[in-house]
C-alpha atoms as a PDB file:
ATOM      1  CA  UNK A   1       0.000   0.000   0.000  1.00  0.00           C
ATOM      2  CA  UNK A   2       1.104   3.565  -0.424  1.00  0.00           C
ATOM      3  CA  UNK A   3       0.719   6.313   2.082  1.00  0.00           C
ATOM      4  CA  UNK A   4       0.866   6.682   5.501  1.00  0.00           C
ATOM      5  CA  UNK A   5      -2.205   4.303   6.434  1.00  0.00           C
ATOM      6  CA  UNK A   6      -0.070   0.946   5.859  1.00  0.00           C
ATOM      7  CA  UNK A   7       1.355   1.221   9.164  1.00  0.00           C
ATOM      8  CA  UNK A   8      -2.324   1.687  10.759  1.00  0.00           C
ATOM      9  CA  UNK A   9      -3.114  -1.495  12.508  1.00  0.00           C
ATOM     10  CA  UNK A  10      -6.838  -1.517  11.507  1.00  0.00           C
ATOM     11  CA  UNK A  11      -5.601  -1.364   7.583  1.00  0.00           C
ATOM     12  CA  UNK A  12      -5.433  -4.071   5.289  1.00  0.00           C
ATOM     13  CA  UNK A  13      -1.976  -4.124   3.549  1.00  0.00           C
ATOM     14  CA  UNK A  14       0.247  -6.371   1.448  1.00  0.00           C
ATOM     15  CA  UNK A  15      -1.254  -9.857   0.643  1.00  0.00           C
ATOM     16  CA  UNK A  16      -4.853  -8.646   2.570  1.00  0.00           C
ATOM     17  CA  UNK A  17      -5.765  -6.175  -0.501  1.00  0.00           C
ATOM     18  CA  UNK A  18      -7.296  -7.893  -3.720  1.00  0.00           C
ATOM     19  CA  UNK A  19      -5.354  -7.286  -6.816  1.00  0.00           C
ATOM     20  CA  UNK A  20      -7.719  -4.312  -7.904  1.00  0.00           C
ATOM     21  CA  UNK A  21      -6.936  -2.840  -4.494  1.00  0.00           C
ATOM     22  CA  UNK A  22      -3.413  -2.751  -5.117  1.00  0.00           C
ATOM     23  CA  UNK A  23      -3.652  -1.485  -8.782  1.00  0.00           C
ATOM     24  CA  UNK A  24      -5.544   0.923  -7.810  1.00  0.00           C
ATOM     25  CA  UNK A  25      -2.975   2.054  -5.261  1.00  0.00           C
ATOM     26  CA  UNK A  26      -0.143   1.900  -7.619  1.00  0.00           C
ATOM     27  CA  UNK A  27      -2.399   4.171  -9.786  1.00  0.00           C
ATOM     28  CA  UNK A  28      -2.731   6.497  -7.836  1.00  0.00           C
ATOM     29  CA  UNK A  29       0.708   6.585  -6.425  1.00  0.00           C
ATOM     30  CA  UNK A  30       1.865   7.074 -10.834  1.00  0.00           C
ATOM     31  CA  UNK A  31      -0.903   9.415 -11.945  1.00  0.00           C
ATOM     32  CA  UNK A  32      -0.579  11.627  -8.986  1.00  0.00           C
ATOM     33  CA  UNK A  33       3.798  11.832  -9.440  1.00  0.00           C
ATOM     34  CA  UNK A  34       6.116  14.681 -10.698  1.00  0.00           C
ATOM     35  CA  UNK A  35       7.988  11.741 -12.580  1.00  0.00           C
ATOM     36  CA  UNK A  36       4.643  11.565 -14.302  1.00  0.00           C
ATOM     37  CA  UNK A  37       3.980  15.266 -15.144  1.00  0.00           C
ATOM     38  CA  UNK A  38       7.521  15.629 -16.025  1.00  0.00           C
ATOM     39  CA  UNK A  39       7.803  12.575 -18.352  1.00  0.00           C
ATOM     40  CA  UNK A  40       4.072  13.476 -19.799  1.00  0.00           C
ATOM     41  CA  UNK A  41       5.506  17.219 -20.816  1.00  0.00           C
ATOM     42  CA  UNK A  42       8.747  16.017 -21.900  1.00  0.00           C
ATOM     43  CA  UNK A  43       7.016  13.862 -24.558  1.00  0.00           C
ATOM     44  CA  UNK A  44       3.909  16.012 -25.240  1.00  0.00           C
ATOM     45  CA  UNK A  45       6.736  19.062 -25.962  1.00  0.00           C
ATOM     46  CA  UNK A  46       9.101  16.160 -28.000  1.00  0.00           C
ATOM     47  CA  UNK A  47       5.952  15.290 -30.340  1.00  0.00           C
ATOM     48  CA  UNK A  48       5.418  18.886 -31.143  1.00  0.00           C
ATOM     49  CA  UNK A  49       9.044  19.488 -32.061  1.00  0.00           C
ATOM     50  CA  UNK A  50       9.531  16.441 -34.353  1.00  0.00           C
ATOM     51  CA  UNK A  51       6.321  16.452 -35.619  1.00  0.00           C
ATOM     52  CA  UNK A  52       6.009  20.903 -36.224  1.00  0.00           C
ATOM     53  CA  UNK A  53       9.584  21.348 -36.607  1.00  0.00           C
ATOM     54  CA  UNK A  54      12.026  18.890 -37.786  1.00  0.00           C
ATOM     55  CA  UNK A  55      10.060  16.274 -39.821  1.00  0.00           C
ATOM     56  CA  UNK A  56       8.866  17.623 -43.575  1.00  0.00           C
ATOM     57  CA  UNK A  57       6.322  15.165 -43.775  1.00  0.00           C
ATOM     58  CA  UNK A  58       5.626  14.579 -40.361  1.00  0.00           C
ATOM     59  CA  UNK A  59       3.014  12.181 -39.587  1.00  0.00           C
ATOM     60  CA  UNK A  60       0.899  14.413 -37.075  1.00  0.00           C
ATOM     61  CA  UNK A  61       1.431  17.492 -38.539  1.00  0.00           C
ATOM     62  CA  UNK A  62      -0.198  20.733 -36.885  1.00  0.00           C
ATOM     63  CA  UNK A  63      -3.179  20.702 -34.831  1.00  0.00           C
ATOM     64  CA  UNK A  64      -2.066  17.581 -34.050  1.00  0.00           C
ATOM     65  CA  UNK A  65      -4.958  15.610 -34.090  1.00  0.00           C
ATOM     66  CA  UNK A  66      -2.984  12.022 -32.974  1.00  0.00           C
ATOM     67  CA  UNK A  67      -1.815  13.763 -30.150  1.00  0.00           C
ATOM     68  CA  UNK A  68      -4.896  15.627 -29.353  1.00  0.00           C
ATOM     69  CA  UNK A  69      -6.742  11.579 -29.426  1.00  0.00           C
ATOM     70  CA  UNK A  70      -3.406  10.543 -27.162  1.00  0.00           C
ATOM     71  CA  UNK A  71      -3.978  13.155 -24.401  1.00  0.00           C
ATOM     72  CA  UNK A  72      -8.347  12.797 -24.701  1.00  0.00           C
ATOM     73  CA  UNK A  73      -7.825   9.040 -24.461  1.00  0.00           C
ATOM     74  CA  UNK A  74      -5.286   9.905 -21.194  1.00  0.00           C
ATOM     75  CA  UNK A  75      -7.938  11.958 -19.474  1.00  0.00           C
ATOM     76  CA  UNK A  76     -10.432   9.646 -19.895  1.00  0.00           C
ATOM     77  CA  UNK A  77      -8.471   6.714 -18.449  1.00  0.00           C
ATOM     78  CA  UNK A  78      -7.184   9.267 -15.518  1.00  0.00           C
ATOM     79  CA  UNK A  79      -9.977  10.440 -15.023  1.00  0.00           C
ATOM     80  CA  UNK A  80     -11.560   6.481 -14.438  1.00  0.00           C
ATOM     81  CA  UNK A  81      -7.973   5.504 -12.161  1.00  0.00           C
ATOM     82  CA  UNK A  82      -8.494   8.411 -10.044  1.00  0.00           C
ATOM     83  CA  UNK A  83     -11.922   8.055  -9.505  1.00  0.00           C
ATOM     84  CA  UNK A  84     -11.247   3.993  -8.499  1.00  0.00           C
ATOM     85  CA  UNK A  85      -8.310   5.218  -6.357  1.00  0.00           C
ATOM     86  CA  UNK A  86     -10.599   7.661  -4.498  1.00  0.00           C
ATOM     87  CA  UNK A  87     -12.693   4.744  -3.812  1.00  0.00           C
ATOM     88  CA  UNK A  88      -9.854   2.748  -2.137  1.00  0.00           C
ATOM     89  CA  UNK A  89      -9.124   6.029  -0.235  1.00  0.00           C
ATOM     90  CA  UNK A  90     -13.012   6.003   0.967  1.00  0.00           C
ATOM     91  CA  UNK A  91     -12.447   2.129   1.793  1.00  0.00           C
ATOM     92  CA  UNK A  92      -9.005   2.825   3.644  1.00  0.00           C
ATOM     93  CA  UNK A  93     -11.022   5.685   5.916  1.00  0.00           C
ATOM     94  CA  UNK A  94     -13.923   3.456   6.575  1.00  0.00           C
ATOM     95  CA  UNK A  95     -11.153   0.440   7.626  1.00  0.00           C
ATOM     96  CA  UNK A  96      -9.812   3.240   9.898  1.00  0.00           C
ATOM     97  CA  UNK A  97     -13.214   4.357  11.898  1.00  0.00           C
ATOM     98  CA  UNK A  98     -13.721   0.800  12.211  1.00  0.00           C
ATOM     99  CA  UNK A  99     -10.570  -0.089  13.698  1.00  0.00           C
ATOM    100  CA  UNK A 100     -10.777   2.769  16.027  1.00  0.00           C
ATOM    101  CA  UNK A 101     -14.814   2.246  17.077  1.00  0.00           C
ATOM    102  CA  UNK A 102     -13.639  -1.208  17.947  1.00  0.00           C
ATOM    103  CA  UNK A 103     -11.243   0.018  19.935  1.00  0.00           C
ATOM    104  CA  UNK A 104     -12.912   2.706  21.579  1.00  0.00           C
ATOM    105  CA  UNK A 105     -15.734   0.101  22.242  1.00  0.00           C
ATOM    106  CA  UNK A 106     -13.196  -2.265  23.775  1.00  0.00           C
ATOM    107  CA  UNK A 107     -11.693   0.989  25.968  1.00  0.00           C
ATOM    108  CA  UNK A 108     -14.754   1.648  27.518  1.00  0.00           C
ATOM    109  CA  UNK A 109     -15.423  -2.592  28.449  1.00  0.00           C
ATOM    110  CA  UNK A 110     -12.499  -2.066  30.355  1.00  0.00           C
ATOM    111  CA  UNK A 111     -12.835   1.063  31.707  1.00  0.00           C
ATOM    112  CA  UNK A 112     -16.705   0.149  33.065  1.00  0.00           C
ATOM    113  CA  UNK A 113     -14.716  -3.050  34.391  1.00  0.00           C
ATOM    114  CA  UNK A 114     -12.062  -1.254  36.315  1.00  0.00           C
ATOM    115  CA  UNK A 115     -14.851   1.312  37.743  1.00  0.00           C
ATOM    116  CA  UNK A 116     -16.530  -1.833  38.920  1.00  0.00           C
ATOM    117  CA  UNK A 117     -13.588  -2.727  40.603  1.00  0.00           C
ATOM    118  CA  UNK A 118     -13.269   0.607  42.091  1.00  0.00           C
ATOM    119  CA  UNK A 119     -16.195   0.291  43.445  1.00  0.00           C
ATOM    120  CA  UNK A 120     -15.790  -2.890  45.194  1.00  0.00           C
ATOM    121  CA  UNK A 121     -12.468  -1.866  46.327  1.00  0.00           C
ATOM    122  CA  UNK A 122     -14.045   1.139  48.213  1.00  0.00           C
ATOM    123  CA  UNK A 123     -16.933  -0.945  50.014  1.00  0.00           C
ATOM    124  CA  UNK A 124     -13.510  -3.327  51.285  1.00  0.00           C
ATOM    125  CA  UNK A 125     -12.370  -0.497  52.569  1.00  0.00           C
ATOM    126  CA  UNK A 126     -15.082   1.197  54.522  1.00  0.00           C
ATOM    127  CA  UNK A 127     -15.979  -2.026  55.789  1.00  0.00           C
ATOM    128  CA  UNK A 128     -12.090  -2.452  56.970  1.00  0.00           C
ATOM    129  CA  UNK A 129     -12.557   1.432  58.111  1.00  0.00           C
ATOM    130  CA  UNK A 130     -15.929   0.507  60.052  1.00  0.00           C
ATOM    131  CA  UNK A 131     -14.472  -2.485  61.636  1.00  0.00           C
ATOM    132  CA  UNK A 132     -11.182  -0.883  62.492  1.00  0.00           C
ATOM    133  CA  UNK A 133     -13.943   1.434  64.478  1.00  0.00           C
ATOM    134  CA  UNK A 134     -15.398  -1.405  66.491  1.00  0.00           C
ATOM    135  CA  UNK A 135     -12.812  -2.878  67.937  1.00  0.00           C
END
């Protein structure tokens, strides 16, 4: 998993997550990168310098329509990746509330249980106080 979340204990990780899970992770961890803006630039600025300036009979030549179908296509697919890997971010969030109601739940068991004992402790002792009295 990537993020901070794989080191919550109440988050599936590794060999938990399904395959689409992890895809979707990796996904977002490449769409959302400077390697990938970078490279993506580098190539889209690359295509318009062989194919506007260098080439005579370049095979996109200006508007570049190929390119224009490359980057639509590119959106479309990021925009169906990011939307998955917001779901898996939803999923990750729920994993955490549930991890920490159970906890919280099992907090308070404990915390009623040492109140009880508290309690009993303190009726020990006024009864040891009371028959210190008596004697």
């Amino acid at each position: 998993m990537i993020g901070h979340w794989d080191k919550h204990p109440h988050v599936r990780t590794g060999e938990q997550l399904t395959f689409g899970e992890r895809a979707a992770d990796r996904l977002k961890a490449a769409f959302g990168s400077w390697a990938f803006l970078i490279t993506l630039n580098v190539l889209i600025v690359g295509w318009v310098i062989i194919n506007g300036l260098i080439l005579r009979h370049a095979f996109d030549p200006y508007p570049f329509i190929l390119l224009n179908l490359g980057l639509s296509w590119l959106a479309a697919q990021q925009g169906g990746a990011l939307q998955i890997a917001a779901n898996r971010g939803d999923r990750i969030a729920s994993e955490v509330a549930t991890g920490t109601h159970q906890s919280v739940e099992h907090l308070l068991t404990i915390n009623q249980q040492q109140l009880e004992i508290l309690k009993e402790l303190r009726a020990i002792r006024a009864e040891l106080d009371t028959g210190k009295g008596t004697m």
